[in-house]
C-alpha atoms as a PDB file:
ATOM      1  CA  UNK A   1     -11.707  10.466  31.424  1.00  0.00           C
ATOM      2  CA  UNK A   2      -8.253   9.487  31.240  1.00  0.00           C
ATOM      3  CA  UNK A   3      -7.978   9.241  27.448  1.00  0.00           C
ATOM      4  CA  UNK A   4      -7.176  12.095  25.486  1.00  0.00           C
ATOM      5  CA  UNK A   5      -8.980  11.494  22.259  1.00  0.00           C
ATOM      6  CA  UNK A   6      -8.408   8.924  19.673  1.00  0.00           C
ATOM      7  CA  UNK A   7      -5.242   7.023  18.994  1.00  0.00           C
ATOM      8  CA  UNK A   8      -2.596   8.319  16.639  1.00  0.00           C
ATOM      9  CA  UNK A   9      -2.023   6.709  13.424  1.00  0.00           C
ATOM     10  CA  UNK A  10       0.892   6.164  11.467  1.00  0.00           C
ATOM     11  CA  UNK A  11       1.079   5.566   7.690  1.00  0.00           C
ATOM     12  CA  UNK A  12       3.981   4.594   6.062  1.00  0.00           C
ATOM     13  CA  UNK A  13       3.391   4.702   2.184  1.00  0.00           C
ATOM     14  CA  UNK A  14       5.672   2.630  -0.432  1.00  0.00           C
ATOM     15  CA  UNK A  15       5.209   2.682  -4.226  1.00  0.00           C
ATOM     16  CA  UNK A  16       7.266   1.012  -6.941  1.00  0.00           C
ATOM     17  CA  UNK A  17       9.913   1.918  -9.644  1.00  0.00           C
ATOM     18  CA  UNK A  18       9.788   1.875 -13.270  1.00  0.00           C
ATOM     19  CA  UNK A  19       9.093  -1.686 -15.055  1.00  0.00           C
ATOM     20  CA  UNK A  20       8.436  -3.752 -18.278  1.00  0.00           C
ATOM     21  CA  UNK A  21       6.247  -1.497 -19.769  1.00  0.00           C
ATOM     22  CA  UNK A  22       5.764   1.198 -17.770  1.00  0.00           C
ATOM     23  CA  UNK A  23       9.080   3.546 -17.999  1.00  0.00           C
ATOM     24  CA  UNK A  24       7.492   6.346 -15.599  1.00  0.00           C
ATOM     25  CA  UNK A  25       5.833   4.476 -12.614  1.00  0.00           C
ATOM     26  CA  UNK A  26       2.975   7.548 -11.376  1.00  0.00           C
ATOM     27  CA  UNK A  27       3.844   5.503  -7.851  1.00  0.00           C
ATOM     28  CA  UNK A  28       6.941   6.615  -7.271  1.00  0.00           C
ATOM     29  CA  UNK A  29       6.007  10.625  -8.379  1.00  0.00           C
ATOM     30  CA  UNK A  30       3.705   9.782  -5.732  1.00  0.00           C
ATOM     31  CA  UNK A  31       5.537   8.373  -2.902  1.00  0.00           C
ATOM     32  CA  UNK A  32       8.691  10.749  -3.398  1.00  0.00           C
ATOM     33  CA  UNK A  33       6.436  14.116  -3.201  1.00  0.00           C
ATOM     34  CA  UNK A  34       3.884  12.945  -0.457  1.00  0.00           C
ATOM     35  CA  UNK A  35       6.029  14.561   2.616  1.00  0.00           C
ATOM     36  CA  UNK A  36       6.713  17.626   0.493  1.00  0.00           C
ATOM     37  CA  UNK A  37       2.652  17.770  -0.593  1.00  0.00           C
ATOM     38  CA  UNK A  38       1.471  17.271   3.149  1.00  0.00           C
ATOM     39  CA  UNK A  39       4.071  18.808   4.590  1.00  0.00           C
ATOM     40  CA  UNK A  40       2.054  22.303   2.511  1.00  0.00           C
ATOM     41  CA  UNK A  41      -1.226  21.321   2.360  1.00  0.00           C
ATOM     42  CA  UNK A  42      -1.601  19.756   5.943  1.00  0.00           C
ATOM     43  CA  UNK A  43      -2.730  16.334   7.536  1.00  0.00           C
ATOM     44  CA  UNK A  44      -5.595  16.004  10.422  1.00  0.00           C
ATOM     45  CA  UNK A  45      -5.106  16.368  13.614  1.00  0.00           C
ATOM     46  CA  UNK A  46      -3.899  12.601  14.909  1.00  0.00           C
ATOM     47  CA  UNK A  47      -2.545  11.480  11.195  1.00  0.00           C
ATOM     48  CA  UNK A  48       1.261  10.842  10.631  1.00  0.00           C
ATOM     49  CA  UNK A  49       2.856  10.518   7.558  1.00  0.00           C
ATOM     50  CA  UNK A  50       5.942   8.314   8.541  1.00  0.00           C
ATOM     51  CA  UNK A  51       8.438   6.724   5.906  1.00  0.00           C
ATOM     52  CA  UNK A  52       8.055   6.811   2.015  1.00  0.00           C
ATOM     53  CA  UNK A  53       9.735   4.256   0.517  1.00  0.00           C
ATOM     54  CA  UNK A  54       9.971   3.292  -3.420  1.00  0.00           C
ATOM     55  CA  UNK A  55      10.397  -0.360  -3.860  1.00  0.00           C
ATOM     56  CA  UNK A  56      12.144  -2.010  -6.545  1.00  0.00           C
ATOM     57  CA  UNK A  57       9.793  -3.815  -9.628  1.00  0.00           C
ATOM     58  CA  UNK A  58      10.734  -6.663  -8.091  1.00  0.00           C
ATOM     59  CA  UNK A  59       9.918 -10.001  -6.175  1.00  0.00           C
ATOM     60  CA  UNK A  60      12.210 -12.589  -4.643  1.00  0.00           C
ATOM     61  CA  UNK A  61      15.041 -10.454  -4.923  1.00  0.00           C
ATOM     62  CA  UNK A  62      13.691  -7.484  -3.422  1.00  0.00           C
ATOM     63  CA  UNK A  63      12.246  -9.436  -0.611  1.00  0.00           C
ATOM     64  CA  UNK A  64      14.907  -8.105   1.972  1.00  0.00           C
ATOM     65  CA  UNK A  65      14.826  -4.735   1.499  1.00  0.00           C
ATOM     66  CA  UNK A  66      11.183  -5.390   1.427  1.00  0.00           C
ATOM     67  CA  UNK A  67      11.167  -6.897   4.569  1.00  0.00           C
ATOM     68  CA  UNK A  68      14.087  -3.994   6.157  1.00  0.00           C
ATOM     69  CA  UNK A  69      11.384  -1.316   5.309  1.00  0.00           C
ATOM     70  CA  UNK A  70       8.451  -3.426   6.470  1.00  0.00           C
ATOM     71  CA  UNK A  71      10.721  -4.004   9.447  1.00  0.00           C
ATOM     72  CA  UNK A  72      11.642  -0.192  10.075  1.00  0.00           C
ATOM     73  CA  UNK A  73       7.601   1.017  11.216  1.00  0.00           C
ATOM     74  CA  UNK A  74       8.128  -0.848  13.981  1.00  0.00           C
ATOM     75  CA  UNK A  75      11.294   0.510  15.622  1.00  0.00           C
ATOM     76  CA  UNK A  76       9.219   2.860  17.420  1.00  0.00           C
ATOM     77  CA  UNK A  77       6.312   0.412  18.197  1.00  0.00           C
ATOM     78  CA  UNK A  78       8.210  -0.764  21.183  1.00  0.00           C
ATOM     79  CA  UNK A  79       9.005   2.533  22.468  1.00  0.00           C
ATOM     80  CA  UNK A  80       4.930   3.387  23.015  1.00  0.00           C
ATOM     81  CA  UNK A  81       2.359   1.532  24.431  1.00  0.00           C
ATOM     82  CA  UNK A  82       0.965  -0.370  21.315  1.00  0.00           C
ATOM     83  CA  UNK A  83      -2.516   0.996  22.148  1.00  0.00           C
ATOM     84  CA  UNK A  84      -1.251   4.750  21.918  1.00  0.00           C
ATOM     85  CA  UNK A  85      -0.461   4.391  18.601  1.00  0.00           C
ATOM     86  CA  UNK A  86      -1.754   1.998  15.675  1.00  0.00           C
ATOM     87  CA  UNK A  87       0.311   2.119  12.568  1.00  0.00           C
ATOM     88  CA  UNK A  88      -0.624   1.346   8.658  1.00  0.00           C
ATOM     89  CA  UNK A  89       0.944   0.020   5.647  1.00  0.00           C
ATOM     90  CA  UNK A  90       0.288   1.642   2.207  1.00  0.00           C
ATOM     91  CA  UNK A  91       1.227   0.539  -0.825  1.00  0.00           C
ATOM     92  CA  UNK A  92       0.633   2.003  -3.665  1.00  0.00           C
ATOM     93  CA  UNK A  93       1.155   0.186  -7.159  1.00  0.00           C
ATOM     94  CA  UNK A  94       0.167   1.113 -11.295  1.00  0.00           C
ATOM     95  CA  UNK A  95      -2.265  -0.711 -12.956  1.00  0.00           C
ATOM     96  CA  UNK A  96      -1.321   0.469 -16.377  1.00  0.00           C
ATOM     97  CA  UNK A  97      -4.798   0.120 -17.948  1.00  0.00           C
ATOM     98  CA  UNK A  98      -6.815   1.568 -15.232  1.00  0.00           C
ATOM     99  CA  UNK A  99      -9.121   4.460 -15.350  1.00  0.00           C
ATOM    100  CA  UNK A 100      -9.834   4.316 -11.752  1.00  0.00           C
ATOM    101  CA  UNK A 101      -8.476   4.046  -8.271  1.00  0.00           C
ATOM    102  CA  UNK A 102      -8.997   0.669  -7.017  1.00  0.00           C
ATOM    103  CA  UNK A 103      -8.614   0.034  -3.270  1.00  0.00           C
ATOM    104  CA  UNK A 104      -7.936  -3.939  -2.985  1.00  0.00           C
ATOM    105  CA  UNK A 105      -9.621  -5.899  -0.260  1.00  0.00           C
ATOM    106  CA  UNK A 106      -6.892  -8.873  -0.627  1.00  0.00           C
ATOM    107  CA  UNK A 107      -3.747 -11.019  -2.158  1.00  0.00           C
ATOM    108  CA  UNK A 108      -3.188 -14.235  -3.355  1.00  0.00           C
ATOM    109  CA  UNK A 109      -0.307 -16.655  -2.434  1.00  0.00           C
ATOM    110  CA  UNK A 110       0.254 -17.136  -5.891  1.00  0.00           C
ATOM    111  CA  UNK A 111       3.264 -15.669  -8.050  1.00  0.00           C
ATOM    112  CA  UNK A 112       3.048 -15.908 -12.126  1.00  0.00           C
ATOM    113  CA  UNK A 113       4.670 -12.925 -13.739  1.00  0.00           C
ATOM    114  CA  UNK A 114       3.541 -12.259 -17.072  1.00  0.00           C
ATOM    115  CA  UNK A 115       7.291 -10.291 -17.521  1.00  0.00           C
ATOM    116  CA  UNK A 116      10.292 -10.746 -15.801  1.00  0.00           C
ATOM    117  CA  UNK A 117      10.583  -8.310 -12.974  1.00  0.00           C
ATOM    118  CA  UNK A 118      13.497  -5.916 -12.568  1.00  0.00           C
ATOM    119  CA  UNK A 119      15.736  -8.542 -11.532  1.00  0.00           C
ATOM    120  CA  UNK A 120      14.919 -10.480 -14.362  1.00  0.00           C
ATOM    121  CA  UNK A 121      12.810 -13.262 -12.237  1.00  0.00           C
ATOM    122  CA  UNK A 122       9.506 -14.697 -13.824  1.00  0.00           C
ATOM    123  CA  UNK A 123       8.082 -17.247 -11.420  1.00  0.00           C
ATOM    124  CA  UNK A 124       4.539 -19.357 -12.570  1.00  0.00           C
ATOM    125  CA  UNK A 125       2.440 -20.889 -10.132  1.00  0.00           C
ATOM    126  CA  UNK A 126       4.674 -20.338  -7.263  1.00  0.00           C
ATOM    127  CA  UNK A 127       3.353 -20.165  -3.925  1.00  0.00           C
ATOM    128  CA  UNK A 128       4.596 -16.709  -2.190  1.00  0.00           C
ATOM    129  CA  UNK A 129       5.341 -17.738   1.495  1.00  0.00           C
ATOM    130  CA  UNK A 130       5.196 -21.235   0.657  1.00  0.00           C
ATOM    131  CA  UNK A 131       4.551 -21.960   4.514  1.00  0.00           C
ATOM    132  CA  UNK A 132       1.131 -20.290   4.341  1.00  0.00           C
ATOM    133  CA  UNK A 133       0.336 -23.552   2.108  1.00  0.00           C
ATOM    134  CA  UNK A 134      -0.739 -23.404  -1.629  1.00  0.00           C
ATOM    135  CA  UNK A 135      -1.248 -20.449  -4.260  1.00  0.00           C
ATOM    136  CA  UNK A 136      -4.968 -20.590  -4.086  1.00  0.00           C
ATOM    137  CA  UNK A 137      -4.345 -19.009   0.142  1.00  0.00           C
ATOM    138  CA  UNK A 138      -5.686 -16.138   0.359  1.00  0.00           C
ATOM    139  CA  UNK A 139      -5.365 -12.880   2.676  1.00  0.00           C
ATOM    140  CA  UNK A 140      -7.228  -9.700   2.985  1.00  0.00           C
ATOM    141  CA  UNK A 141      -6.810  -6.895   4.265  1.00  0.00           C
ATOM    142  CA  UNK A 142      -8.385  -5.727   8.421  1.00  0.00           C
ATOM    143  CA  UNK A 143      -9.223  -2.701   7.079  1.00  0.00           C
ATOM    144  CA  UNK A 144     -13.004  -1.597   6.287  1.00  0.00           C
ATOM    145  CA  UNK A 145     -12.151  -1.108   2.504  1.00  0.00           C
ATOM    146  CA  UNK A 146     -16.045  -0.534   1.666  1.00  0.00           C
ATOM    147  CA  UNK A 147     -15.999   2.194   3.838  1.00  0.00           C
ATOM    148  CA  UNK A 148     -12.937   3.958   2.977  1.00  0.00           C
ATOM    149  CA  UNK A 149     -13.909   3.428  -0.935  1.00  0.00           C
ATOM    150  CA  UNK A 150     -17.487   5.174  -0.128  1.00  0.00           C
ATOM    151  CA  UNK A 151     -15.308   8.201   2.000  1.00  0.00           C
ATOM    152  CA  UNK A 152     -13.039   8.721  -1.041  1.00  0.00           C
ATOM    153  CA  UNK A 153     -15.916   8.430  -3.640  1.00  0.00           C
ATOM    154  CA  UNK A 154     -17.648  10.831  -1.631  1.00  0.00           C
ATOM    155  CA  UNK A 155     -14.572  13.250  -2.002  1.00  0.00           C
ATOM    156  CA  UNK A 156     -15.463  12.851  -5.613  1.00  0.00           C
ATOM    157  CA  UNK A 157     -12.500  10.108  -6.739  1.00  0.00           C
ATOM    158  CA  UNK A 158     -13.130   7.835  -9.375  1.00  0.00           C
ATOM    159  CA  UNK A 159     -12.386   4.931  -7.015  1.00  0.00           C
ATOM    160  CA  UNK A 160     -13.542   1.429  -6.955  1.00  0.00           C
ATOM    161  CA  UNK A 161     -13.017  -1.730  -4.739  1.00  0.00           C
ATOM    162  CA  UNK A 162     -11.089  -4.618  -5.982  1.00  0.00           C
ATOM    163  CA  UNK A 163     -10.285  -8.622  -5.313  1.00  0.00           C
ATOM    164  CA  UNK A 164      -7.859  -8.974  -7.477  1.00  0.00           C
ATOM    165  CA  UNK A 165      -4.715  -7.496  -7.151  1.00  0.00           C
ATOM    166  CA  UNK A 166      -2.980  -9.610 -10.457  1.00  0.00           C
ATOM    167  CA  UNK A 167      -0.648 -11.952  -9.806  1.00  0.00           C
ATOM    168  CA  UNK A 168       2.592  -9.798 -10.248  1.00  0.00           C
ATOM    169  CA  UNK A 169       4.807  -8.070  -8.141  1.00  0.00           C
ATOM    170  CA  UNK A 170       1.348  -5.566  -6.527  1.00  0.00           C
ATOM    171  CA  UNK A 171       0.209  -8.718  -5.255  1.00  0.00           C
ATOM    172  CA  UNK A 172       3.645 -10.421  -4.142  1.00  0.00           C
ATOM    173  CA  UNK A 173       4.262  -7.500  -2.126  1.00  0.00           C
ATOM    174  CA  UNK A 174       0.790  -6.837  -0.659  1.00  0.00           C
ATOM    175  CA  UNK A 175       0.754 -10.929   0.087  1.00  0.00           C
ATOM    176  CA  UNK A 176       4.101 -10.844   2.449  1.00  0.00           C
ATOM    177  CA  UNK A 177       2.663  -7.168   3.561  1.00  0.00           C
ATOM    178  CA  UNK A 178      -0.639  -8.650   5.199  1.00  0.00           C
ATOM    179  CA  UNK A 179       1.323 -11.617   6.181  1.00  0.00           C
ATOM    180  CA  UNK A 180       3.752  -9.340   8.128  1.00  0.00           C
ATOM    181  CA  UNK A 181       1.123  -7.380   9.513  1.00  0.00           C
ATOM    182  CA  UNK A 182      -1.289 -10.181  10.612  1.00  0.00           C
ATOM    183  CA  UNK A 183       2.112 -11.035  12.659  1.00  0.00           C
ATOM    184  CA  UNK A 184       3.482  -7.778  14.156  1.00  0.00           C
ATOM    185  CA  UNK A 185      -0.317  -6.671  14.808  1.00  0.00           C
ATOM    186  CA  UNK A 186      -0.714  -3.831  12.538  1.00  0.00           C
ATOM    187  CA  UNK A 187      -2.596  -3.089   9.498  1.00  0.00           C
ATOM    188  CA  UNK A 188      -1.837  -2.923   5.350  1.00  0.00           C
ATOM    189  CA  UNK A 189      -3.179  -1.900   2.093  1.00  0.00           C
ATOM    190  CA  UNK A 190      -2.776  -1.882  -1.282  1.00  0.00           C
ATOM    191  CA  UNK A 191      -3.752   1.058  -3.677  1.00  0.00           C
ATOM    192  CA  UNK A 192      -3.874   0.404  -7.390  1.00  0.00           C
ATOM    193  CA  UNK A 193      -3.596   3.876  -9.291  1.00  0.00           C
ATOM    194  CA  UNK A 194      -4.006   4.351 -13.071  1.00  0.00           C
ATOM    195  CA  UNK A 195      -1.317   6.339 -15.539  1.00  0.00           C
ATOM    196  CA  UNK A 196      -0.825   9.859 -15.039  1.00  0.00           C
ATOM    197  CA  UNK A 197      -2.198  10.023 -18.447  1.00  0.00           C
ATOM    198  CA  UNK A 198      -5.797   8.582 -17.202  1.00  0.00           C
ATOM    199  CA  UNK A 199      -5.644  10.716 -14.280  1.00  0.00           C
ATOM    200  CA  UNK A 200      -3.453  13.569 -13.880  1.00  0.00           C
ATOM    201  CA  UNK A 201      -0.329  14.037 -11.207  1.00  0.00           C
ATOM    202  CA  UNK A 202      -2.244  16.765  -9.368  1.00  0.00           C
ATOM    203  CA  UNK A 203      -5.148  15.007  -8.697  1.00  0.00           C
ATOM    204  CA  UNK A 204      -3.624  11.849  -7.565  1.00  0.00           C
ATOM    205  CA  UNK A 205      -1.547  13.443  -5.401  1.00  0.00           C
ATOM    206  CA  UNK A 206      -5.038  14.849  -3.648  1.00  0.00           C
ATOM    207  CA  UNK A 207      -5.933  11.228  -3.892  1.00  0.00           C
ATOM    208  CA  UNK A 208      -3.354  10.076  -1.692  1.00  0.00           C
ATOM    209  CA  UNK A 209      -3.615  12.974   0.877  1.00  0.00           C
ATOM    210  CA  UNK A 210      -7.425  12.289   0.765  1.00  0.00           C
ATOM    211  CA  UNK A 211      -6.835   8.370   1.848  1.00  0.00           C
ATOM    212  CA  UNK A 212      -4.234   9.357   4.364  1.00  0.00           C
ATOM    213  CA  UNK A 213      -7.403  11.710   5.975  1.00  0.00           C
ATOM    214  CA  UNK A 214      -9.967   8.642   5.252  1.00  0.00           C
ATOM    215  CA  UNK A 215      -7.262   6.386   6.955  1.00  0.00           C
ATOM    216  CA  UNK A 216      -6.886   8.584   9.973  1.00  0.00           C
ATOM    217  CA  UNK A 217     -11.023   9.216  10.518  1.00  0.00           C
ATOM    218  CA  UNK A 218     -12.074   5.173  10.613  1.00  0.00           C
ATOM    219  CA  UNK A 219      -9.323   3.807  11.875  1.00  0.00           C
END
């Protein structure tokens, strides 16, 4: 009595641009095409897609716009009672020589790129938010990543949990994301997908419809 059913969720998804190596980042296909792919194929009842953002390859000198989009699913936080609506982070990232989908329970507070990034920064041993302390800090993730690794597997996804996000810009980004969230009381994730090579446009695209569903049923 009194309620009317479960909260709403938002998602808000981000991938990344092209970078050393990889000149056609699967992420941002992804990210660019979700509204367009959902928008057709339909999300469950209580499940909204908000922004899609594609993030610079990039690390300290991305960090404001970073920060701008992390900044932006909140504008409408204020406007609701926080308990009628919880809202999610997604980021989704390449791991170039994947085969799998690898749902990562945490980050490190360490950066040491093995490139430069876009903006032609190659930190080693640096501590990410340097107030959090060291680089061996670590922060996971609130959300039950067993059990939406199980859900997806059970959709039939090659999909696998992971502690390791690297130590590049995946991990720099996912590091400040759960350190925003653990602040502003929402949640975040990061998604490591392979090539579209490994696995194929169409079916990663189901992938990250699928998670948005998995999102929206245990959360």
């Amino acid at each position: 009595m009194g309620s009317e059913g479960p909260a709403a969720v938002t998602i808000h998804v981000t991938g990344f641009k092209k970078f050393h190596g990889v000149s056609e980042n699967p992420t941002e296909t992804i990210v660019s095409n979700l509204k367009e792919y959902t928008r057709k194929k339909g999300l469950p009842k209580g499940v909204i897609l908000g922004s899609c953002s594609v993030l610079e390859t990039a690390g300290q000198g991305a960090l404001t716009p970073l920060y701008q989009t992390l900044q932006s699913a909140l504008t409408g936080k204020d406007s609701q009672s926080s308990c009628s609506e919880k809202i999610i982070w997604v980021h989704f990232g390449v791991n170039s020589g994947a085969c799998r989908f690898a749902i990562e329970h945490q980050a490190v507070n360490e950066a040491t790129f093995r490139c430069p990034d876009e903006m032609g920064w190659k930190p080693q041993r640096v501590p990410i938010v340097p107030a959090d302390g060291g680089i061996s800090r670590v922060r996971k993730t609130s959300l039950p990543v067993e059990e939406i690794t199980k859900a997806l597997a059970k959709k039939g996804y090659e999909v696998m949990t992971s502690d390791d996000a690297g130590r590049f810009v995946c991990n720099y980004v996912y590091y400040h994301s759960l350190h925003f969230a653990e602040q502003n009381g929402i949640k975040s994730l990061f998604v490591h997908v392979p090539l579209f090579l490994i696995i194929d446009e169409e079916t990663q695209m189901k992938f990250a419809a699928s998670l948005l569903e998995v999102l929206g049923s245990l959360c």
